[in-house]
N, C-alpha and C. Protein backbone atom coordinates (compact mmCIF):
# COMPACT_ATOMS: atom_id res chain seq x y z
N UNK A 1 72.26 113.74 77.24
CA UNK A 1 72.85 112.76 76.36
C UNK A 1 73.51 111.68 77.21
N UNK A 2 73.00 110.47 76.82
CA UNK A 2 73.74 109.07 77.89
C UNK A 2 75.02 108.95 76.95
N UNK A 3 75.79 108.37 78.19
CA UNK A 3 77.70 108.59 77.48
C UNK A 3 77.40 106.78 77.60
N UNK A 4 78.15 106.02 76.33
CA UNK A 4 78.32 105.01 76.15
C UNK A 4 79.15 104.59 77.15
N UNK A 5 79.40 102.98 77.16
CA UNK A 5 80.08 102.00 78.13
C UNK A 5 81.37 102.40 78.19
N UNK A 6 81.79 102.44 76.59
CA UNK A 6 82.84 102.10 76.40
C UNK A 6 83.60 103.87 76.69
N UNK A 7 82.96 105.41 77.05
CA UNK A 7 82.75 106.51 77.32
C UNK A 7 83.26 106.20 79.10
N UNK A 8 82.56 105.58 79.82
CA UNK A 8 82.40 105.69 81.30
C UNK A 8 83.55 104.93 81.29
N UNK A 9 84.18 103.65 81.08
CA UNK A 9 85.08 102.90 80.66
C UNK A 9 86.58 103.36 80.47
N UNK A 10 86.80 104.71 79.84
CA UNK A 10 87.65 105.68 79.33
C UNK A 10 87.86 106.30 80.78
N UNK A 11 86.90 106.99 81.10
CA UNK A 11 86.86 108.03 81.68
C UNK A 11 87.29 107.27 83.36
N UNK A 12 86.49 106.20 83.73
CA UNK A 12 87.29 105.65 84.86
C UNK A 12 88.55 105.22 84.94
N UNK A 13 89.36 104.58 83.48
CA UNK A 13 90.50 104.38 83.67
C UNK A 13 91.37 105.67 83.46
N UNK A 14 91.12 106.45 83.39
CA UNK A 14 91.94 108.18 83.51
C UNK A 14 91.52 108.23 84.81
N UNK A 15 90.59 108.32 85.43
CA UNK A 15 91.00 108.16 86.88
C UNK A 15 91.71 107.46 87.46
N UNK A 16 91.73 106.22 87.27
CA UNK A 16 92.57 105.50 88.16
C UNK A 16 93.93 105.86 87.51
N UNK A 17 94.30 105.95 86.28
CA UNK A 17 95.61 106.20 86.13
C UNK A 17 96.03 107.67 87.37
N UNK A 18 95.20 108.59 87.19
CA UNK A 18 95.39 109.96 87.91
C UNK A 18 95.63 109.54 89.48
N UNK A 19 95.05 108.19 89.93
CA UNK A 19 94.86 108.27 91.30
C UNK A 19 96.33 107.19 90.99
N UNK A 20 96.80 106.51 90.71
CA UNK A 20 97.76 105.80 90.70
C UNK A 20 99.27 106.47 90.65
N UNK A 21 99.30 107.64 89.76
CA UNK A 21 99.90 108.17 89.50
C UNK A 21 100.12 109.10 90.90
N UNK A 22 99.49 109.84 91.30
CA UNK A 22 98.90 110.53 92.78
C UNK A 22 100.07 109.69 93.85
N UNK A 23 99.34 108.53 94.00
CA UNK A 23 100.21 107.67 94.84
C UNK A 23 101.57 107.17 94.52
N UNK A 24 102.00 106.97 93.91
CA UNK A 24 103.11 106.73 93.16
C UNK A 24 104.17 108.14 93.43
N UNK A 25 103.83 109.05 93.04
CA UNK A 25 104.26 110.44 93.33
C UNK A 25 104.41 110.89 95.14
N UNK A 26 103.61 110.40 95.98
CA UNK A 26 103.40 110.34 97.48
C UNK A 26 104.42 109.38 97.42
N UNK A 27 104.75 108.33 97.30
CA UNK A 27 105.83 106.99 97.36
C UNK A 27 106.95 107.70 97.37
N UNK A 28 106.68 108.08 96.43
CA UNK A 28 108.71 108.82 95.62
C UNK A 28 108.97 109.74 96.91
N UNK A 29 108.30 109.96 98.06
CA UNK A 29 109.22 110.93 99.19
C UNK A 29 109.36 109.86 100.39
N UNK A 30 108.35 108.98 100.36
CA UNK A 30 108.37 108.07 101.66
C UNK A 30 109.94 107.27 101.95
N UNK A 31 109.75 106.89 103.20
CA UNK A 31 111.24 106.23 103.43
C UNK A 31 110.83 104.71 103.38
N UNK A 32 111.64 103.37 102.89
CA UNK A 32 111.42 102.29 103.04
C UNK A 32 110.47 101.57 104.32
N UNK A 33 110.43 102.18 105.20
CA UNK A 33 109.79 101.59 106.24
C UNK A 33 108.11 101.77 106.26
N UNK A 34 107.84 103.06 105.70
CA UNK A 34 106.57 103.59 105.53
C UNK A 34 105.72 103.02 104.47
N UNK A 35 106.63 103.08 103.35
CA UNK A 35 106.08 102.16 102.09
C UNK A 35 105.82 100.81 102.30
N UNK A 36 106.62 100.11 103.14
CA UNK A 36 106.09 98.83 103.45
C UNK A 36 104.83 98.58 104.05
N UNK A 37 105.03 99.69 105.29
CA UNK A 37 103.92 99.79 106.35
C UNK A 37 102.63 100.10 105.43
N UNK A 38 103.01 101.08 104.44
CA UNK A 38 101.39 101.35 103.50
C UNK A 38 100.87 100.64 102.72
N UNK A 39 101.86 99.55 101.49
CA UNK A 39 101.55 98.46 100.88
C UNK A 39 100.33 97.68 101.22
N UNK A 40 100.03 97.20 102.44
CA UNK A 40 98.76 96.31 102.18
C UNK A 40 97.27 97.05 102.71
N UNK A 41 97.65 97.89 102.62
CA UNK A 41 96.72 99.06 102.71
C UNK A 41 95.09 98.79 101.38
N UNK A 42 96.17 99.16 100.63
CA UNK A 42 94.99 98.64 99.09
C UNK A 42 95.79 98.24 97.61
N UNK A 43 95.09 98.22 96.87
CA UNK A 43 95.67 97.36 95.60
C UNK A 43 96.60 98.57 94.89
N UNK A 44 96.04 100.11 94.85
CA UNK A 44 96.66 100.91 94.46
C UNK A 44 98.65 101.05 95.07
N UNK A 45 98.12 101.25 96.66
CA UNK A 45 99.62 101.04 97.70
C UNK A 45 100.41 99.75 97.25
N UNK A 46 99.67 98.76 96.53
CA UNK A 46 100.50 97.67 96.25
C UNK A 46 101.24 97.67 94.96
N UNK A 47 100.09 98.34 94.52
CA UNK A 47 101.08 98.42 92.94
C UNK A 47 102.12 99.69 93.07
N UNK A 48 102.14 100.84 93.92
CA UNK A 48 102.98 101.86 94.06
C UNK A 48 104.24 101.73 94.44
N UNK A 49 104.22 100.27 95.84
CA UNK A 49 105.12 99.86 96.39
C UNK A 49 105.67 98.49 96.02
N UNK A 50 105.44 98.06 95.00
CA UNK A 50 106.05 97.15 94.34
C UNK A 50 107.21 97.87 93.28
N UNK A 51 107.08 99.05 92.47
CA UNK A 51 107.85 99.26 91.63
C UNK A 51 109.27 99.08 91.72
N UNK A 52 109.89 98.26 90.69
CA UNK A 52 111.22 97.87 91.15
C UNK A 52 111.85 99.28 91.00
N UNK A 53 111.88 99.93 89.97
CA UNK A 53 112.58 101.42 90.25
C UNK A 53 112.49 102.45 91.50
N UNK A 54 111.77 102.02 92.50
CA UNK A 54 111.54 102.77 93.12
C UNK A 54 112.77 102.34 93.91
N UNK A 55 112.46 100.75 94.19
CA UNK A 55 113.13 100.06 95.18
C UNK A 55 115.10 100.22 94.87
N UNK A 56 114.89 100.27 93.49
CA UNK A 56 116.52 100.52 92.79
C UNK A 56 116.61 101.79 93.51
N UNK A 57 115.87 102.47 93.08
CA UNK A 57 116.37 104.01 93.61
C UNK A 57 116.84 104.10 95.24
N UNK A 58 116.37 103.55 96.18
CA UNK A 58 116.21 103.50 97.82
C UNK A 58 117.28 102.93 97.59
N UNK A 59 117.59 101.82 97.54
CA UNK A 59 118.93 101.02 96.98
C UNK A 59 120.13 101.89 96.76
N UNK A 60 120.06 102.45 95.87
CA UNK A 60 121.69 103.17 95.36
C UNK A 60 121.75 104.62 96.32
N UNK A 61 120.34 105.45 96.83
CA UNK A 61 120.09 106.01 98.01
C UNK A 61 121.20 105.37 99.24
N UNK A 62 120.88 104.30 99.91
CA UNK A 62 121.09 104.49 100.81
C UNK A 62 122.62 103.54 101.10
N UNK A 63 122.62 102.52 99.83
CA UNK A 63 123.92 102.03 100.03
C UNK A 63 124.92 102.04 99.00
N UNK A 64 124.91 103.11 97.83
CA UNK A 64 125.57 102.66 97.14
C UNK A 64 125.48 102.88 95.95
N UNK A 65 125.76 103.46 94.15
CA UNK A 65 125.15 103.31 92.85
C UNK A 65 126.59 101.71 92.98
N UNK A 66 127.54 102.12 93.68
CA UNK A 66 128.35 101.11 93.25
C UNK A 66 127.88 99.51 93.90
N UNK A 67 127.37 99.59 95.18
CA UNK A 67 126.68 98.55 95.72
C UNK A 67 125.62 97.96 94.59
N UNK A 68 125.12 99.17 93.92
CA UNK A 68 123.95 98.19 93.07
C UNK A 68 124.26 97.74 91.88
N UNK A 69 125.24 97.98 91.14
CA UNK A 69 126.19 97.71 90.17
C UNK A 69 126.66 96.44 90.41
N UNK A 70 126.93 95.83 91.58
CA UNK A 70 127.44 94.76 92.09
C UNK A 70 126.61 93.56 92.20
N UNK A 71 124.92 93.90 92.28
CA UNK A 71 124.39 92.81 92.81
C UNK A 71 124.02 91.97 91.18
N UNK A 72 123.43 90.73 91.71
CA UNK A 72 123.38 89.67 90.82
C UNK A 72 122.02 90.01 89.45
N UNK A 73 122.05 89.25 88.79
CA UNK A 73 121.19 89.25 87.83
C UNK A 73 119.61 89.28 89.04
N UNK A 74 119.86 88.38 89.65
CA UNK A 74 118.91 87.72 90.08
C UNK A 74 117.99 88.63 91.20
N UNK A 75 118.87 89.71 91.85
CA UNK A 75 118.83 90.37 92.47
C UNK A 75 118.18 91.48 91.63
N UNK A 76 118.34 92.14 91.07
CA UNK A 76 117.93 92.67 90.29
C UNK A 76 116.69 92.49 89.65
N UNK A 77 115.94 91.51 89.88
CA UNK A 77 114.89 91.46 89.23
C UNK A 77 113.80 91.82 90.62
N UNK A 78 114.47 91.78 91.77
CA UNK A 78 113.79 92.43 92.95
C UNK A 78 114.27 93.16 93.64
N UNK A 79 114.37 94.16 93.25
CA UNK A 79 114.75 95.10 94.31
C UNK A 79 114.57 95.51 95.34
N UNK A 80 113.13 95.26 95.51
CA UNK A 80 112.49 95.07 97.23
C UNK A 80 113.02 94.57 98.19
N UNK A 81 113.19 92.93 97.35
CA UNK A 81 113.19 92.19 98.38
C UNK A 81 115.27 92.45 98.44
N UNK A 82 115.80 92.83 97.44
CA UNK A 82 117.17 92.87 98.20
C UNK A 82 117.67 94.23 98.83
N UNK A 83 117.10 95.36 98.46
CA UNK A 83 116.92 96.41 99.32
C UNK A 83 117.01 95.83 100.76
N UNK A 84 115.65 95.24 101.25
CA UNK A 84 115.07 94.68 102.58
C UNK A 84 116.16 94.18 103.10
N UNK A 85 116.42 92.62 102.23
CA UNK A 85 117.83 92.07 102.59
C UNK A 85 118.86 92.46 103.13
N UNK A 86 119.10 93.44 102.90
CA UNK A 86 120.41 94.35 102.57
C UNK A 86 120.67 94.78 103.98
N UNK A 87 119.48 95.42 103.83
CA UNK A 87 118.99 96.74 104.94
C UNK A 87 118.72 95.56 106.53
N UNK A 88 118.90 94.66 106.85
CA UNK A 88 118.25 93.62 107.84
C UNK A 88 119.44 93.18 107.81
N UNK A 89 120.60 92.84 107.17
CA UNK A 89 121.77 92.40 107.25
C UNK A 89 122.86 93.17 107.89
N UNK A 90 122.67 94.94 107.66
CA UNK A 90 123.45 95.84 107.74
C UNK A 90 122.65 96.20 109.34
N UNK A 91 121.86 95.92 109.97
CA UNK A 91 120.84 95.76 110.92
C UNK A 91 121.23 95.22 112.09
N UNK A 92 121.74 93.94 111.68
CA UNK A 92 122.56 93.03 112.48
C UNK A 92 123.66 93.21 112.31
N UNK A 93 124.53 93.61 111.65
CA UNK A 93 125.83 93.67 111.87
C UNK A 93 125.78 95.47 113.00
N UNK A 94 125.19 95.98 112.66
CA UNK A 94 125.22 97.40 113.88
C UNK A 94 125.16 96.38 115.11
N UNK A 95 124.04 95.95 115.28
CA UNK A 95 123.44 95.46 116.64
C UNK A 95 124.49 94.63 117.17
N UNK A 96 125.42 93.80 116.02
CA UNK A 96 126.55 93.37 116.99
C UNK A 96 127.63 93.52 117.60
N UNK A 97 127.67 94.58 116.37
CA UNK A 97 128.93 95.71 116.83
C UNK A 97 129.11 96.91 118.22
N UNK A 98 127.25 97.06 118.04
CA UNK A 98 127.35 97.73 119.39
C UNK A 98 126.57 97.53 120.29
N UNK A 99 127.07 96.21 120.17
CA UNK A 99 126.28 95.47 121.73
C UNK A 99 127.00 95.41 123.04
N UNK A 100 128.17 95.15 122.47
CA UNK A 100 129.15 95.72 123.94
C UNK A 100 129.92 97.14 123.99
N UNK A 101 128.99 97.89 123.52
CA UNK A 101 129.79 99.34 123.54
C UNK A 101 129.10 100.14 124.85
N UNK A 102 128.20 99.98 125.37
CA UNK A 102 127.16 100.88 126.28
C UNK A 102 127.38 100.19 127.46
């Protein structure tokens, strides 16, 4: 029996949800640096590592629920990119602090 278009159609997008989902689930243990590094990998890694919840989550992880409570509307609509921010700011302030310690 031939399975209609709109049959194969179904059945590939339950895969990709399954494989999206897959990756997405692999994301949720990675550390910020890895997820970046995997992102342009493929379209799936891009859509895994774009999720702003993920990026909220790494966020209140590593600096804060009260740090993220604080940031702007605007901020908030990327969490990536102020995660990153954040994390590159707090980067340089180490590096200057202990540049004359050694």
């Amino acid at each position: 029996m031939a399975s209609t278009a709109v049959e194969v159609e179904a059945k590939g997008s339950q895969s990709v949800a399954k494989d999206e989902y897959l990756v997405a689930r692999i994301f949720s243990f990675m550390e910020a640096e890895d997820i970046v590094t995997s992102m342009p990998t493929c379209k799936s890694f891009m859509r895994a590592g774009d999720q702003n919840e993920k990026w909220k989550a790494l966020f209140e992880k590593e600096f804060g629920r009260s740090t993220a409570i604080e940031a702007t509307e605007a901020q908030k609509k990327c969490w990536r990119k102020f995660y990153l921010d954040t994390r590159a700011l707090e980067m340089e302030l180490n590096a200057a602090i202990y540049q004359g310690s050694c």
